[in-house]
Protein backbone atom coordinates (compact mmCIF):
# COMPACT_ATOMS: atom_id res chain seq x y z
CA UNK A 1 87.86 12.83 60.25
CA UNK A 2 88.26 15.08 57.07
CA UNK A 3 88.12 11.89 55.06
CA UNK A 4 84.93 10.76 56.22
CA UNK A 5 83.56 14.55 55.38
CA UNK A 6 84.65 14.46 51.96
CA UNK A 7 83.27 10.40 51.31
CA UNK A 8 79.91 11.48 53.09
CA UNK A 9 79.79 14.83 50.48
CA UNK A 10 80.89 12.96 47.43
CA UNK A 11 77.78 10.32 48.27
CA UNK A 12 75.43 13.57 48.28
CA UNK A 13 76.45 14.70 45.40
CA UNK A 14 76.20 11.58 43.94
CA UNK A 15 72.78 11.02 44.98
CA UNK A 16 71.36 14.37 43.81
CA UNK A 17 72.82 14.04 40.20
CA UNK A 18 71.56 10.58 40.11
CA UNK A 19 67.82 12.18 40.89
CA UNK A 20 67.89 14.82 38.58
CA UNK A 21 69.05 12.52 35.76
CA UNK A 22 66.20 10.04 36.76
CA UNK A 23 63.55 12.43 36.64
CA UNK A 24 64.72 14.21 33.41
CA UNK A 25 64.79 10.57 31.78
CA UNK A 26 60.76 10.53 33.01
CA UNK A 27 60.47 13.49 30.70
CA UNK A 28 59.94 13.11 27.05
CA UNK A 29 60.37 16.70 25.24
CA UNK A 30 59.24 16.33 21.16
CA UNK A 31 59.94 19.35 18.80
CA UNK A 32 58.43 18.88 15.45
CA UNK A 33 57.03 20.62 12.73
CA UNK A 34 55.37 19.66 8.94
CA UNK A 35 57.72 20.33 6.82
CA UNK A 36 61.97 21.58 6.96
CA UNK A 37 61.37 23.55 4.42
CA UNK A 38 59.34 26.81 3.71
CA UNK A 39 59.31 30.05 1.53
CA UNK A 40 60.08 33.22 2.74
CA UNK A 41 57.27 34.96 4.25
CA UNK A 42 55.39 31.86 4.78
CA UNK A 43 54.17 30.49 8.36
CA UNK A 44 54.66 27.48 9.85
CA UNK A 45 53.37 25.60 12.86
CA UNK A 46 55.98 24.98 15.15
CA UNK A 47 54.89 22.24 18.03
CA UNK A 48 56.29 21.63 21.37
CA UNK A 49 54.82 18.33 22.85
CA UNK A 50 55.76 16.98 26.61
CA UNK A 51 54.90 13.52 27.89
CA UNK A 52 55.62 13.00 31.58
CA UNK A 53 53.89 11.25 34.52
CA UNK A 54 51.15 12.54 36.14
CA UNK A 55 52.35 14.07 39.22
CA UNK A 56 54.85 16.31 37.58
CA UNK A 57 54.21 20.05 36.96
CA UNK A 58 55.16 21.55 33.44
CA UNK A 59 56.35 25.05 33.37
CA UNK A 60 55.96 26.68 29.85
CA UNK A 61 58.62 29.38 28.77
CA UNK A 62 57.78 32.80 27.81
CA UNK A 63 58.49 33.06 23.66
CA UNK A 64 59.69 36.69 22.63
CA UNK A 65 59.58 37.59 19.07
CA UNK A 66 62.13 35.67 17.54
CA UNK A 67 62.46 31.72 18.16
CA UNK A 68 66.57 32.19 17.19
CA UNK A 69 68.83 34.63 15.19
CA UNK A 70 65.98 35.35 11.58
CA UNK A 71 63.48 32.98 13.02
CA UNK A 72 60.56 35.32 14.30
CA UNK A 73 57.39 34.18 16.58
CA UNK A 74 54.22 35.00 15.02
CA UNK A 75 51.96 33.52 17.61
CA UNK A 76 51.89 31.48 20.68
CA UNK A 77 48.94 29.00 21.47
CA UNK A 78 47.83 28.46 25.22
CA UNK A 79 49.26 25.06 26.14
CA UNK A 80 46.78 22.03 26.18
CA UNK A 81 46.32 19.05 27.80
CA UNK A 82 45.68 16.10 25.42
CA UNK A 83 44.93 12.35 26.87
CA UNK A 84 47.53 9.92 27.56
CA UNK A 85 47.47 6.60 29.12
CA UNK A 86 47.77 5.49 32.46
CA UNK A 87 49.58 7.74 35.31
CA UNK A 88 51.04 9.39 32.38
CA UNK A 89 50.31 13.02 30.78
CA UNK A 90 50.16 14.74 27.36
CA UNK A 91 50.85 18.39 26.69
CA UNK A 92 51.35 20.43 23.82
CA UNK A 93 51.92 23.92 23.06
CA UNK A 94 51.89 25.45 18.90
CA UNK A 95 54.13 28.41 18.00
CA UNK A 96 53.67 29.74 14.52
CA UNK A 97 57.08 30.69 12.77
CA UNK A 98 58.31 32.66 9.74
CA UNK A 99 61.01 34.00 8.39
CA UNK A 100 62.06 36.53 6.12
CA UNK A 101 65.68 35.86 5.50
CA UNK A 102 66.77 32.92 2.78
CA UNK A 103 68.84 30.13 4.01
CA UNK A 104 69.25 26.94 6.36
CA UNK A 105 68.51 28.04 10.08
CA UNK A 106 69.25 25.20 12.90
CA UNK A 107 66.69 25.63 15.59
CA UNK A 108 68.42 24.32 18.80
CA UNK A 109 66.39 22.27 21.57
CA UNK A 110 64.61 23.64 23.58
CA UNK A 111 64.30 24.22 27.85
CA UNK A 112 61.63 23.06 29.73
CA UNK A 113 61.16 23.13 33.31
CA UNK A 114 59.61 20.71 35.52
CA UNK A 115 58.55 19.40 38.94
CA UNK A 116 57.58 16.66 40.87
CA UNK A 117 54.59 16.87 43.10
CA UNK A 118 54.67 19.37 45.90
CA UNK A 119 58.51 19.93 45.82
CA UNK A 120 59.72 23.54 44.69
CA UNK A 121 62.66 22.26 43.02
CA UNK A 122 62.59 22.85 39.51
CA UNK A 123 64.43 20.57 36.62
CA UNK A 124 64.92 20.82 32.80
CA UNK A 125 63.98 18.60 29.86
CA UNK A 126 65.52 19.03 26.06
CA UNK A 127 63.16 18.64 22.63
CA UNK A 128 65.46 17.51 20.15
CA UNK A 129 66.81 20.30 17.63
CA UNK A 130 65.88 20.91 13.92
CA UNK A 131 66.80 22.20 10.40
CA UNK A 132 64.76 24.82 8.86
CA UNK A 133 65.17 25.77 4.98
CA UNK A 134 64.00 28.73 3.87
CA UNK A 135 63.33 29.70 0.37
CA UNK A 136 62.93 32.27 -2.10
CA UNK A 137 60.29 32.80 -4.26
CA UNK A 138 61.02 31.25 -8.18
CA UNK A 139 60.40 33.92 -10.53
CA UNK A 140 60.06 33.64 -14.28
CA UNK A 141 62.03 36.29 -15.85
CA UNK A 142 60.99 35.83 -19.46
CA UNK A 143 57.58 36.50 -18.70
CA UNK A 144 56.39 39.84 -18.74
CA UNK A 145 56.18 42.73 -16.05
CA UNK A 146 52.90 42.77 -14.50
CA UNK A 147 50.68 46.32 -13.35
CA UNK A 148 50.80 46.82 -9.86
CA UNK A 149 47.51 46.01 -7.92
CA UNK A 150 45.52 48.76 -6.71
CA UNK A 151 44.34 48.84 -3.25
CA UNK A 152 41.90 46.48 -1.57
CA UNK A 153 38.49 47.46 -1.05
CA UNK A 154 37.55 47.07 2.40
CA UNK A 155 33.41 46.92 2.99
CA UNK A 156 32.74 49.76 4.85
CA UNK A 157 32.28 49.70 9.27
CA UNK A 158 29.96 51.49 11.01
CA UNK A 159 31.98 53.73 12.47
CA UNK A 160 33.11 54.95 9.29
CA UNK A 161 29.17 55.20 8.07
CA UNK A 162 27.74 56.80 11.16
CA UNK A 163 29.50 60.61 10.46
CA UNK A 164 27.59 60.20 7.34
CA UNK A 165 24.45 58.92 8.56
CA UNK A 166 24.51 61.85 11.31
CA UNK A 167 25.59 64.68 8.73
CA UNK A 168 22.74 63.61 6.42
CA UNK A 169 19.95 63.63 9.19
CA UNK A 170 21.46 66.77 10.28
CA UNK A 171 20.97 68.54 6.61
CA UNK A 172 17.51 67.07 6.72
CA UNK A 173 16.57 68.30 10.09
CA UNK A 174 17.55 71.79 8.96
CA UNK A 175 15.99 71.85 5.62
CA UNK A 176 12.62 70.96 7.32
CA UNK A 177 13.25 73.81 10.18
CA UNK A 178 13.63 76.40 7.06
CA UNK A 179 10.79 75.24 5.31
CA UNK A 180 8.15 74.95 8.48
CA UNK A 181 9.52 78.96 8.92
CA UNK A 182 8.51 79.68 5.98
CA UNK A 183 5.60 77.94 5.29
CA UNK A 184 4.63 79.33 9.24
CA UNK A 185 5.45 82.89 7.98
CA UNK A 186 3.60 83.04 4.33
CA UNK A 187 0.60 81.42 6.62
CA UNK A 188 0.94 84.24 9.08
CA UNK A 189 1.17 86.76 6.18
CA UNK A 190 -1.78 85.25 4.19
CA UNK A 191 -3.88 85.27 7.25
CA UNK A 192 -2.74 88.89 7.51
CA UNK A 193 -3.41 90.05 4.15
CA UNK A 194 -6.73 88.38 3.61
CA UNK A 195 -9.51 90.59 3.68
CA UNK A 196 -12.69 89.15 5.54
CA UNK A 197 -15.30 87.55 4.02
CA UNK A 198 -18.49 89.83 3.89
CA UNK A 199 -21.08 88.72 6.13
CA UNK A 200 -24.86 87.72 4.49
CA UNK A 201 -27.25 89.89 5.86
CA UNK A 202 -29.61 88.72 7.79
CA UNK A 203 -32.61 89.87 5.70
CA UNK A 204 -30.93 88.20 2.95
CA UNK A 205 -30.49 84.98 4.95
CA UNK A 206 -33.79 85.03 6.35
CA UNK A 207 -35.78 85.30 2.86
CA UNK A 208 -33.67 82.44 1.81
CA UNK A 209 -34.17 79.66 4.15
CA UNK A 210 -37.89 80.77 4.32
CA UNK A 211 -38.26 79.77 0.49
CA UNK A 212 -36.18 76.79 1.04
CA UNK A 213 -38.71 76.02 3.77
CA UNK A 214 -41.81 76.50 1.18
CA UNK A 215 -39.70 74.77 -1.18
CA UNK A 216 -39.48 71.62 1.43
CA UNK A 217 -43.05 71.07 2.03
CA UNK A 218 -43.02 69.64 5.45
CA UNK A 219 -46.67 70.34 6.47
CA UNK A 220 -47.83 68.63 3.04
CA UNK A 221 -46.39 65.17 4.27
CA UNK A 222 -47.35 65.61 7.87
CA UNK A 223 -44.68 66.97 9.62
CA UNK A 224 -46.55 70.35 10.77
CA UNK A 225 -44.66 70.53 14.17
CA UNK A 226 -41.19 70.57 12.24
CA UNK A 227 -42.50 72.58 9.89
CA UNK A 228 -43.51 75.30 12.95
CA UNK A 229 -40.68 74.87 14.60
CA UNK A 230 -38.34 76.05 11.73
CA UNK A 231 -40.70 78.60 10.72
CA UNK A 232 -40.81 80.24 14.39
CA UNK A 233 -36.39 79.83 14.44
CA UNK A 234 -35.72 81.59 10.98
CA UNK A 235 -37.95 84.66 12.29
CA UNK A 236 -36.55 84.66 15.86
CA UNK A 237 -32.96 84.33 14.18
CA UNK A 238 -33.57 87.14 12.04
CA UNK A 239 -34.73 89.58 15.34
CA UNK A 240 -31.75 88.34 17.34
CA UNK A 241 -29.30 89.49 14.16
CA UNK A 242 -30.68 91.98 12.48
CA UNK A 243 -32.53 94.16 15.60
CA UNK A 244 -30.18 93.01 18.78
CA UNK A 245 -33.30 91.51 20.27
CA UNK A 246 -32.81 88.13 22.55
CA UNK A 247 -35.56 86.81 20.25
CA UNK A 248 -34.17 83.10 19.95
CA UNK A 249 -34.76 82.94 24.06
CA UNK A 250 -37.90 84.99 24.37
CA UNK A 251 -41.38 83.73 24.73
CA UNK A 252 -43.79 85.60 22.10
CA UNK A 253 -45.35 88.11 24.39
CA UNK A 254 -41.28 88.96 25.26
CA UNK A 255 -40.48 89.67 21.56
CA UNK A 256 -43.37 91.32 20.82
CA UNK A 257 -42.20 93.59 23.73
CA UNK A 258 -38.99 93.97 22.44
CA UNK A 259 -39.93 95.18 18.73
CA UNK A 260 -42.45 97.50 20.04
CA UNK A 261 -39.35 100.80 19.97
CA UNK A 262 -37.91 100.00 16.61
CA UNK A 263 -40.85 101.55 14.58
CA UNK A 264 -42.05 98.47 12.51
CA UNK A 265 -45.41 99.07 10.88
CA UNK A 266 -48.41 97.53 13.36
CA UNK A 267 -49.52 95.54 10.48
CA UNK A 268 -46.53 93.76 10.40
CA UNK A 269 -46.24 93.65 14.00
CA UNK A 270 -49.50 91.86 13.79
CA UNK A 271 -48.65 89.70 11.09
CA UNK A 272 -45.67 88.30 13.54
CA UNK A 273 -47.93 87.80 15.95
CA UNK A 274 -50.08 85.70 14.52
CA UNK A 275 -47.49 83.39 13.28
CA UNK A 276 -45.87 82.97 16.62
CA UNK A 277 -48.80 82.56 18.41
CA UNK A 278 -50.02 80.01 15.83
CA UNK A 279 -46.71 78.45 15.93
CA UNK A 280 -46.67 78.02 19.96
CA UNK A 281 -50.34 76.27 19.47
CA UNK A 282 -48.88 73.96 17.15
CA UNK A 283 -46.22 72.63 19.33
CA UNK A 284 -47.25 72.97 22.88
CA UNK A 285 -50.89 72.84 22.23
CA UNK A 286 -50.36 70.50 19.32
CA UNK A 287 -53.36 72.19 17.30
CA UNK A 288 -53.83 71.29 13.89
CA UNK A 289 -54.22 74.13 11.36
CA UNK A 290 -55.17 74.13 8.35
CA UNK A 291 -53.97 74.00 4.68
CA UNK A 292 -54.86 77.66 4.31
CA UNK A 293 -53.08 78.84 7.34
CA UNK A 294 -50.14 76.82 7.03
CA UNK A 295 -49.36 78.68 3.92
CA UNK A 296 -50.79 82.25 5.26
CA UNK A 297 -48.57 81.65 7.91
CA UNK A 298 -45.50 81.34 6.24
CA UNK A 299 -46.80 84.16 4.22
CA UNK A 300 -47.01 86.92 7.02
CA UNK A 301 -43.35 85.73 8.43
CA UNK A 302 -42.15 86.73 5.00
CA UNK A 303 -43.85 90.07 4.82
CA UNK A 304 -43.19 90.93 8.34
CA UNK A 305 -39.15 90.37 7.32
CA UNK A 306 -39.77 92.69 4.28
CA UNK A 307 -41.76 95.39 5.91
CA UNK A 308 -38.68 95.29 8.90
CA UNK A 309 -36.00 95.41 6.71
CA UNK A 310 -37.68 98.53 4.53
CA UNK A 311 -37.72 100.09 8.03
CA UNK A 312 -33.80 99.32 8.64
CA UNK A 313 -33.07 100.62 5.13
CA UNK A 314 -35.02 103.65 5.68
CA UNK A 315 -33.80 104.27 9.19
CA UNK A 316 -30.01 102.49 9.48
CA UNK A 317 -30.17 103.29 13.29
CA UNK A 318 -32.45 100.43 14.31
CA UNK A 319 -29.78 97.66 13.15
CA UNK A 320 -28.36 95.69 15.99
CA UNK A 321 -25.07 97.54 16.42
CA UNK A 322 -26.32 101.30 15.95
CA UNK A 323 -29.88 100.30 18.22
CA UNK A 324 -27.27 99.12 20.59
CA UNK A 325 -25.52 102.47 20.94
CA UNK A 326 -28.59 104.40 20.83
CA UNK A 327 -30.10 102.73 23.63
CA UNK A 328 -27.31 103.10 26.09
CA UNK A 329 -27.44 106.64 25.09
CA UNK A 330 -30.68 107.26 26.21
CA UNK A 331 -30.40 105.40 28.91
CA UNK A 332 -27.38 107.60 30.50
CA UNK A 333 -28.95 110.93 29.58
């Protein structure tokens, strides 16, 4: 009985190592590089590449830092899948090298695991091993010392510009702020010191635009209603300013009313009253004086703004302000 048990374990046995040799011999592991030999410091692409048949799972190690004992890992590339022929697959994986140590380094071969199809147990396949050389650099002792480099100059990032950018704008903002104070405050000071501008007098700006209207000659080219109608404003302008009589808004009866208390000589009075009257004809009536009383017309507006300003000079109570004044004060006693 025991000797059947060990036969029928010995066959097991047999039978597993059998399978994992068979499937390992289905796995081709290649470890190759350009060149054995490099200089110190220098990289060099190490490459790992795995034929097998289709149905087989790869399982890639994890690289640390250093491939063996002064043989470092500078980079791993993801593995890739490269084309092979029928039911069988290609994959390779690059690791770049270096070294900073001088000599011959053997780089043994390397693990890889593997399995087949849906079946969790794992298996290994060897790359073959290799010989790396590395160098010094030659140098040329009879030549002669060299100056040490200075630094690099790096062009300059954004985030290294944008403190400057925002200082700069920042100054600028400022500076304006002081300047609009200032230029605010001198304006507010100017405004403050600036005496104000004497008024014209409104004699003075009556017997102006009434020789600029002579000077004009509107009635001479037919334009007697416009010339009327200005006439009759400059004198009703004058009334309103100089007296504090509503003239501009008054009918002629209503200003002849209104001039009656402020002691203007009746031949005046008259004199205005003509002209207004004749000046209402013209444009509502549209009569058609003549040559003669167009200019008589304008003549008795300018005497009746002489004669009323003689009166204001003589008597400074009847300007508008004072006339104002004195008529409330009647009015309340």
């Amino acid at each position: 009985m025991k000797l059947k048990t060990f036969i029928f374990v010995t066959v097991c046995c047999a039978s597993i190592l059998t399978g994992s040799s068979g499937y390992s011999q289905s796995v081709v592991a290649t470890l190759s590089a350009p060149s054995d030999t490099i200089l110190i410091g220098q990289k060099l692409p190490l490459s790992i590449e795995i034929n097998a048949p289709e149905n087989f799972n790869i399982y890639w190690p994890f690289w640390g830092d250093t491939l063996v004992s002064a043989i470092e890992i500078v980079s791993a590339g993801q593995p890739e899948k490269l084309s092979a022929g029928k039911d069988i697959q290609t994959s390779r994986q690059t690791l770049q090298i270096t070294s900073f140590d001088t000599g011959f380094y053997y780089i043994p071969a390397q693990k890889i695991q593997f399995s087949v199809g849906t079946d969790s147990s794992k298996f290994e396949a060897l790359t073959n091993p290799l010989m790396l050389q590395v160098n010094s650099v030659s140098v040329d002792t009879t030549l002669a010392f060299k100056p040490i480099k200075g630094p690099v100059k790096l062009p300059l990032t954004f985030a290294e510009i944008l403190p400057w950018v925002i200082g700069i704008l920042g100054i600028a903002l400022l500076v304006f702020l002081v300047m609009k104070y200032f230029v605010n405050r001198s304006s507010r000071l100017r405004e403050i010191t600036e005496s104000p501008k004497p008024l014209i007098p409104p004699y003075v700006t009556a017997m102006n635009e009434l020789e600029q209207l002579r000077h004009q000659k509107l009635w001479q080219s037919g334009r007697v209603k416009e010339y009327y109608t200005i006439l009759a404003d400059i004198v009703r302008v004058y009334i309103e300013h100089q007296f504090g009589v509503m003239a501009v808004e008054m009918t002629t009866d209503e200003i002849m009313t209104g001039i009656k208390p402020l002691g203007i000589n009746n031949e005046a009075v008259s004199k205005l009253g003509q002209s207004l009257e004749l000046s209402d004809l013209v444009k509502f009536a549209k009569a058609q004086p003549s040559a003669l009383e167009n200019d008589l017309c304008l003549n008795h507006m300018i005497d009746f703004v002489r004669e009323s300003h003689s009166v204001v000079a003589n008597n400074p109570e009847n300007e508008s302000g004072k006339s104002d004044n004195t008529l409330q004060t009647s009015e309340i006693e």
